[in-house]
N, C-alpha and C. Protein backbone atom coordinates (compact mmCIF):
# COMPACT_ATOMS: atom_id res chain seq x y z
N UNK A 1 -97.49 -10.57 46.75
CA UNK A 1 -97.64 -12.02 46.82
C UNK A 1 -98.06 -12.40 48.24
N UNK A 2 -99.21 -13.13 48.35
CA UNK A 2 -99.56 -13.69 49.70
C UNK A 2 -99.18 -14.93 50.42
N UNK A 3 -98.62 -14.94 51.68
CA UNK A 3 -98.35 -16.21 51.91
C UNK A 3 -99.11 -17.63 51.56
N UNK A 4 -98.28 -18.57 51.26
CA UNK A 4 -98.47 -19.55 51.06
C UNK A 4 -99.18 -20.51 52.41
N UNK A 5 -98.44 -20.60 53.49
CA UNK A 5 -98.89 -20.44 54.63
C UNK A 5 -99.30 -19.66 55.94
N UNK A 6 -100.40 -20.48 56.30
CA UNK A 6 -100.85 -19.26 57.59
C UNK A 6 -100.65 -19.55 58.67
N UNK A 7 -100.06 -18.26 58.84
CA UNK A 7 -99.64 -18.69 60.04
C UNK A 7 -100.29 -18.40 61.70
N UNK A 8 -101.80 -17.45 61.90
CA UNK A 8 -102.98 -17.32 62.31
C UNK A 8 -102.88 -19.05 62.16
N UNK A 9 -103.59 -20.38 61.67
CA UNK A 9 -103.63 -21.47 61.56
C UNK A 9 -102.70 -22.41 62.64
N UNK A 10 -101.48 -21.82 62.02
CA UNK A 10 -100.28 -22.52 63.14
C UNK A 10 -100.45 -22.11 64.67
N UNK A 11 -100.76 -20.83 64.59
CA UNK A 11 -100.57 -20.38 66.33
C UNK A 11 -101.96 -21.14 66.73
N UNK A 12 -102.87 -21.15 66.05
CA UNK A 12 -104.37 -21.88 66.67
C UNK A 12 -103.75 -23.16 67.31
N UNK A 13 -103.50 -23.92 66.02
CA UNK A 13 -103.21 -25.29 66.43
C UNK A 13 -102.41 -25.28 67.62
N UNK A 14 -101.14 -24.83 67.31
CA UNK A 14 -100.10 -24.66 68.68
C UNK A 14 -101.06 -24.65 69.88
N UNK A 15 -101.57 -23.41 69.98
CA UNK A 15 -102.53 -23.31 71.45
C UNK A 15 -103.63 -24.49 71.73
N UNK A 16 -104.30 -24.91 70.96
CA UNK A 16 -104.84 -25.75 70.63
C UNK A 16 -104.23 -27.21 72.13
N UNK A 17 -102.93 -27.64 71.13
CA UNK A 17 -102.34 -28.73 71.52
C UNK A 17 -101.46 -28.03 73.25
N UNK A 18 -101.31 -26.95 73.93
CA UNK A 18 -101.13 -26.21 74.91
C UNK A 18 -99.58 -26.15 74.83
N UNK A 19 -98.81 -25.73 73.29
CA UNK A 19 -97.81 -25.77 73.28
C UNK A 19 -96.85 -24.22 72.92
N UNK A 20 -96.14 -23.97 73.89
CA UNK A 20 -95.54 -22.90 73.01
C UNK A 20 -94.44 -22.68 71.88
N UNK A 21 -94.32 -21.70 71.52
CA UNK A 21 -93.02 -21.84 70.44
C UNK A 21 -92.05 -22.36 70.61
N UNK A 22 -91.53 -22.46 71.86
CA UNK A 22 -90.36 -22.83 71.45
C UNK A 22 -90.38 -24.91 71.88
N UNK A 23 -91.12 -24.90 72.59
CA UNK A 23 -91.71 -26.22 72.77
C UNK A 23 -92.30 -26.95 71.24
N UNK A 24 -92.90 -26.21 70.03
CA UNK A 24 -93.11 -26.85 68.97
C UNK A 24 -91.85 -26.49 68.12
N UNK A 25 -91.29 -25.61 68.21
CA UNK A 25 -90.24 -25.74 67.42
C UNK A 25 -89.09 -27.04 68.07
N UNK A 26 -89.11 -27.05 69.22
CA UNK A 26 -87.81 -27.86 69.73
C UNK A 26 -88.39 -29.47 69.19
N UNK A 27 -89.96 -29.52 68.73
CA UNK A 27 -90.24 -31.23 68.53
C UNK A 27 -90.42 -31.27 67.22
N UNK A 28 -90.09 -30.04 66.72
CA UNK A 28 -90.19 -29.87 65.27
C UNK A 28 -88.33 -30.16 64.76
N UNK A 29 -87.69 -29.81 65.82
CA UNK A 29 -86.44 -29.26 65.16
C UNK A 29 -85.93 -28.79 64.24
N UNK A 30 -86.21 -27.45 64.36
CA UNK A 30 -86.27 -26.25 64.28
C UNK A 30 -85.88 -24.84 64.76
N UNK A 31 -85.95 -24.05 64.67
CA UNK A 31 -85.15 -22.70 65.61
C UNK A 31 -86.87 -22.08 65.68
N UNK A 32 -86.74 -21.96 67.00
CA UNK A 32 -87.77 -21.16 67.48
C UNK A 32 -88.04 -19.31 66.49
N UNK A 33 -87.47 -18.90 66.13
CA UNK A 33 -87.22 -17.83 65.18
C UNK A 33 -87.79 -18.16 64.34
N UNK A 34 -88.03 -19.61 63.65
CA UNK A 34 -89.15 -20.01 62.31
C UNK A 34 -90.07 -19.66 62.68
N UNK A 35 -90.66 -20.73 64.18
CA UNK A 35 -91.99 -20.75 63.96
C UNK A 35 -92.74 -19.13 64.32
N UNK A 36 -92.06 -18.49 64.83
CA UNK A 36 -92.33 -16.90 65.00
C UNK A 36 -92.84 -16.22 63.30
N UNK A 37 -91.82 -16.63 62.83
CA UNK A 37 -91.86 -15.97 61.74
C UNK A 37 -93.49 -16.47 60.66
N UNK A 38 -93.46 -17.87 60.96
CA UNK A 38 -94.09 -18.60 60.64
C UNK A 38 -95.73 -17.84 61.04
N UNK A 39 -95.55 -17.66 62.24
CA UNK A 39 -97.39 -17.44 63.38
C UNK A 39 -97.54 -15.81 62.97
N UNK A 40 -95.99 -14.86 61.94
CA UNK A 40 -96.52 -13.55 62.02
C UNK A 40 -96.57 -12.81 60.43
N UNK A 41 -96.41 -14.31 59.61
CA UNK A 41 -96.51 -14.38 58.15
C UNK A 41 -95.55 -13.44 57.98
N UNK A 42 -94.52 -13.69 58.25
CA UNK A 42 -93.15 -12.31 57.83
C UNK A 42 -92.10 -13.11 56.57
N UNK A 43 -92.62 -14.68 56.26
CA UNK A 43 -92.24 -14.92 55.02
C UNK A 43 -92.78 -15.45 53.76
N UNK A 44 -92.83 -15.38 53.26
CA UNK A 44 -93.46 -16.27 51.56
C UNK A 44 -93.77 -17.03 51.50
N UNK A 45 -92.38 -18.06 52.06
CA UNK A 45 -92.48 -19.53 51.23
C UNK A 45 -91.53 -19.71 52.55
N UNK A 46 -92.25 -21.34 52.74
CA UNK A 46 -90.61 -22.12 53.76
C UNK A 46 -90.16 -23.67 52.80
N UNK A 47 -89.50 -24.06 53.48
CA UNK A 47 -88.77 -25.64 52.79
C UNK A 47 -90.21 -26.24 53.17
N UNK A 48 -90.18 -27.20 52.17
CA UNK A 48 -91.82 -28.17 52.58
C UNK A 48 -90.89 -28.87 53.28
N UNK A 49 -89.71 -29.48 53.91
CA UNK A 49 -89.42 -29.95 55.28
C UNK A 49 -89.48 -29.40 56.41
N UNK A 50 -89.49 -28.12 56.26
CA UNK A 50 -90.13 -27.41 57.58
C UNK A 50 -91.36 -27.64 57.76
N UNK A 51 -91.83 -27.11 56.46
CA UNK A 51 -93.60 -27.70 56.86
C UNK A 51 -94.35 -28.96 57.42
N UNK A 52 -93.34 -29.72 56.32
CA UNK A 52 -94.44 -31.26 57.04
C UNK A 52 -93.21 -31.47 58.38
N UNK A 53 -92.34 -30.79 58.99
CA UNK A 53 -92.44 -31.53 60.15
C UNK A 53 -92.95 -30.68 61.30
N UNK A 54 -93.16 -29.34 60.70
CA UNK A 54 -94.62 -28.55 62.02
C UNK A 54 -96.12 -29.03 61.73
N UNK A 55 -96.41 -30.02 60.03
CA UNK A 55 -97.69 -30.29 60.60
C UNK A 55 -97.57 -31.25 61.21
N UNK A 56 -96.63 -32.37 61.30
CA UNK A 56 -96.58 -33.54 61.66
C UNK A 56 -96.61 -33.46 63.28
N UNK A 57 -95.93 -32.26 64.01
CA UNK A 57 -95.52 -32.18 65.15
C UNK A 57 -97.14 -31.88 65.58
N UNK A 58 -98.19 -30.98 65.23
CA UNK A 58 -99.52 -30.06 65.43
C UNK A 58 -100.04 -31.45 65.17
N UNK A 59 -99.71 -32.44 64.25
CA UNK A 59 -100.64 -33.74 63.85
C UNK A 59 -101.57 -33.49 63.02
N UNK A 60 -101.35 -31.92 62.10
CA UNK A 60 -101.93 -31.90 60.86
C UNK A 60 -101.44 -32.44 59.55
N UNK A 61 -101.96 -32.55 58.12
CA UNK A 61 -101.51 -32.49 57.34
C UNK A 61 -101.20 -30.99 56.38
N UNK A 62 -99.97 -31.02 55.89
CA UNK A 62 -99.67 -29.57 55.22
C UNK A 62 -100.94 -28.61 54.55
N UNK A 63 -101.88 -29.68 53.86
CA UNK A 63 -102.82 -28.65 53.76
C UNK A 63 -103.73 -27.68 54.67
N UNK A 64 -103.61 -28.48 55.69
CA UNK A 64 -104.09 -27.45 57.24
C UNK A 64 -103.62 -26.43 57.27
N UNK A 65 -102.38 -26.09 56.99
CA UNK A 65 -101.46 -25.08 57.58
C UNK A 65 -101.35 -23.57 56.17
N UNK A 66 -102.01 -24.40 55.21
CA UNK A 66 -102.38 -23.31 53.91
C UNK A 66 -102.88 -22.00 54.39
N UNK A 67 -102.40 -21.38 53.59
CA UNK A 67 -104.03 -20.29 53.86
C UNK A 67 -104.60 -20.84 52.81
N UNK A 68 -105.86 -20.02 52.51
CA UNK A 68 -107.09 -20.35 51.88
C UNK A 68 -106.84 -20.06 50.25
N UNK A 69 -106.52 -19.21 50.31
CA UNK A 69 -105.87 -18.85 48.48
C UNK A 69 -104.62 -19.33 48.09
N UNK A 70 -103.79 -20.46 48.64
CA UNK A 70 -103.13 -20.64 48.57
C UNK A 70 -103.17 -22.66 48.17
N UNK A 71 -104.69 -22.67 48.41
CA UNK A 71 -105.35 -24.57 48.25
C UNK A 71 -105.45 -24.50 46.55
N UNK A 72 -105.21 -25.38 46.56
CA UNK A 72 -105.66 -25.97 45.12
C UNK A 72 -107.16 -25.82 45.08
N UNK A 73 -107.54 -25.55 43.97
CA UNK A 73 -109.00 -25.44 43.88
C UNK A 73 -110.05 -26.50 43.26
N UNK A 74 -108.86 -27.21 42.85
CA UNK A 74 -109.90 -28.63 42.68
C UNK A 74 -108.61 -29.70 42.21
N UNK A 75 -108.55 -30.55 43.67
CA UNK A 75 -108.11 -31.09 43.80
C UNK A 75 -107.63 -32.58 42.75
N UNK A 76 -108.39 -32.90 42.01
CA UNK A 76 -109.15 -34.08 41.40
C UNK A 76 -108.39 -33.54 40.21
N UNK A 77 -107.72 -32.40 39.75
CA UNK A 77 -106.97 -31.92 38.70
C UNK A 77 -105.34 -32.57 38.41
N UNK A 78 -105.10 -32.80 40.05
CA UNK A 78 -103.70 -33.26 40.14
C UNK A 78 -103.84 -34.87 39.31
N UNK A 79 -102.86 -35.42 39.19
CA UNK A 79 -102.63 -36.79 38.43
C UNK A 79 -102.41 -37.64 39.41
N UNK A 80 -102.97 -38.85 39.49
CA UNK A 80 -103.37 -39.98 40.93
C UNK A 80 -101.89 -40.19 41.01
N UNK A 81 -100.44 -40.18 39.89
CA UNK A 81 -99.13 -40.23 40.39
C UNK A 81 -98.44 -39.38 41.17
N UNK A 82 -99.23 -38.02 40.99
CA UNK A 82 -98.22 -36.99 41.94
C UNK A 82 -99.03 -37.15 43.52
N UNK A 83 -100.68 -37.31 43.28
CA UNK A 83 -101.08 -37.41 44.45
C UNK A 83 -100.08 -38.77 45.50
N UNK A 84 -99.89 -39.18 44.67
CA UNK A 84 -99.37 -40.95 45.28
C UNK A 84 -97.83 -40.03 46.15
N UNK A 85 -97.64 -39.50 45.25
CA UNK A 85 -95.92 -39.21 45.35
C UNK A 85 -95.65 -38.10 46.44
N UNK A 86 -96.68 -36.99 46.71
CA UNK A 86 -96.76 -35.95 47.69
C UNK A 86 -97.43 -36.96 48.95
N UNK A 87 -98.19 -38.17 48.83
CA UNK A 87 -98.41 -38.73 50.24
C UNK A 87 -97.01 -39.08 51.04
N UNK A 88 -96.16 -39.99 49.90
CA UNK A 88 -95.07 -40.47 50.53
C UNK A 88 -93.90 -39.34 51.23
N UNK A 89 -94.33 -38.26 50.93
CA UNK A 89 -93.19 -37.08 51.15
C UNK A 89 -92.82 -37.27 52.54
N UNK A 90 -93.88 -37.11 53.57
CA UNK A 90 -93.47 -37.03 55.26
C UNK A 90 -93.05 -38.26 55.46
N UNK A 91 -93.03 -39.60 54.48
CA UNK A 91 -92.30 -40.66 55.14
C UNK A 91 -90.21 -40.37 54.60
N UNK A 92 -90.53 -39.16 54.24
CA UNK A 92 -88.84 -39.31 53.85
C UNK A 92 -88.22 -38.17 54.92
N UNK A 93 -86.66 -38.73 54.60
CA UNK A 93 -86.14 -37.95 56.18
C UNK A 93 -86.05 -36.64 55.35
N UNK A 94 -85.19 -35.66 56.06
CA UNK A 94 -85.64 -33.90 55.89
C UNK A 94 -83.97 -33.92 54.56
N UNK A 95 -83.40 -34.43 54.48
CA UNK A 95 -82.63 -34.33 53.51
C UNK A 95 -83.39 -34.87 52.11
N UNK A 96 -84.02 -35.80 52.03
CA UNK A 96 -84.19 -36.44 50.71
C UNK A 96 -85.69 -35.49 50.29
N UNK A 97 -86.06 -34.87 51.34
CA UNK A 97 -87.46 -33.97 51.31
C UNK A 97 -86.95 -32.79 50.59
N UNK A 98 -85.63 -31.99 51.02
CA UNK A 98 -85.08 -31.04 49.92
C UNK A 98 -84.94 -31.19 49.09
N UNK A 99 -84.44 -32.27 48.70
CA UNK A 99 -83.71 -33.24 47.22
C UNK A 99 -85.03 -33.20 46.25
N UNK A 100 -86.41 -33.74 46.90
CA UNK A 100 -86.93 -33.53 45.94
C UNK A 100 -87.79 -32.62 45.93
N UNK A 101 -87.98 -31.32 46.96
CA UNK A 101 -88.32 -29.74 46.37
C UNK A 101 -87.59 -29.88 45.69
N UNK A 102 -86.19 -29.16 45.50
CA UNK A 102 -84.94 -28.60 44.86
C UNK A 102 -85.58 -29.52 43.32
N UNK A 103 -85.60 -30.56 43.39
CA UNK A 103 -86.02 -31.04 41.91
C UNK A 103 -87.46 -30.67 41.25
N UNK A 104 -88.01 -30.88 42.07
CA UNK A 104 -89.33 -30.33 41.92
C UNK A 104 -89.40 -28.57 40.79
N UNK A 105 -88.99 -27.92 41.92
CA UNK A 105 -88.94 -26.52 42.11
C UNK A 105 -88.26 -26.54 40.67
N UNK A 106 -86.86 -27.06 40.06
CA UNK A 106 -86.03 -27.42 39.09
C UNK A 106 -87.03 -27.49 37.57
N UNK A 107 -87.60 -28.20 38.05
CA UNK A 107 -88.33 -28.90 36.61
C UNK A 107 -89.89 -28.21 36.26
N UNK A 108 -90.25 -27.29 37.12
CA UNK A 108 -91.54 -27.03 37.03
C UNK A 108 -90.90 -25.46 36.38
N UNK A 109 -90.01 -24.98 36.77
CA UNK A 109 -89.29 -23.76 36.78
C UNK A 109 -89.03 -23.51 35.15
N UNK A 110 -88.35 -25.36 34.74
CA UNK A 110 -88.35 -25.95 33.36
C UNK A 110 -88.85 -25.42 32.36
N UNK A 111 -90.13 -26.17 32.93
CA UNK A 111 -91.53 -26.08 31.94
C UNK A 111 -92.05 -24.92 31.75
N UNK A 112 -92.06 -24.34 33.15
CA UNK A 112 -92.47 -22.51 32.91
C UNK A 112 -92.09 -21.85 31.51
N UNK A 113 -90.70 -21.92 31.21
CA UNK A 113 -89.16 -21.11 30.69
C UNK A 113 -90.32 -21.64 29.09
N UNK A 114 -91.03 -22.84 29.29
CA UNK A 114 -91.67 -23.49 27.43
C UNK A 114 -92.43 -23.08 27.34
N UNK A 115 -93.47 -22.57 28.16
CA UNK A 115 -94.94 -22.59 28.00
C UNK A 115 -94.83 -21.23 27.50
């Protein structure tokens, strides 16, 4: 299984903005040990509250931080309600952002178990 995010992407940006790890993790708040892990793809998957608050900190949006096989491939597939509903995500604080992975993750997991 290939990461979901890249993390080649993250270290760009980081350098990019002339920041180091532990300087984007500390405005990320975060443990510097993520974003490592993060820049050397040593995991799968992170909390999408980790994510949107390292793109938010880089001043990307989460799809920046994708790798490439990991984008939706045609975007225009999603339903204009979920698009609506994944914009509002970075306006919620990092608790109610788990709440609704964890539901998310819950109900799609659901549907899998029918299909």
């Amino acid at each position: 299984m290939s990461n979901w995010i890249d993390g080649n992407k993250i270290a760009a940006l980081r350098k990019q903005k002339q920041m180091d790890q532990t300087e984007l993790a500390n405005q990320a708040g975060i443990a510097q040990s993520v974003i490592s892990r993060m820049e050397r793809n040593m995991q799968v998957d992170y909390k999408l509250s980790v994510v949107i608050v390292v793109a938010n900190v880089l001043g990307v949006g989460i799809d920046d931080l994708l790798a490439s096989d990991a984008k939706l491939s045609n975007e225009d597939n999603i339903e204009p309600e979920l698009k609506s509903i994944l914009k509002e995500l970075p306006t919620l604080d990092a608790k109610s952002q788990r709440i609704v992975a964890k539901t998310m993750k819950t109900l799609i997991d659901a549907l899998a178990d029918k299909v």
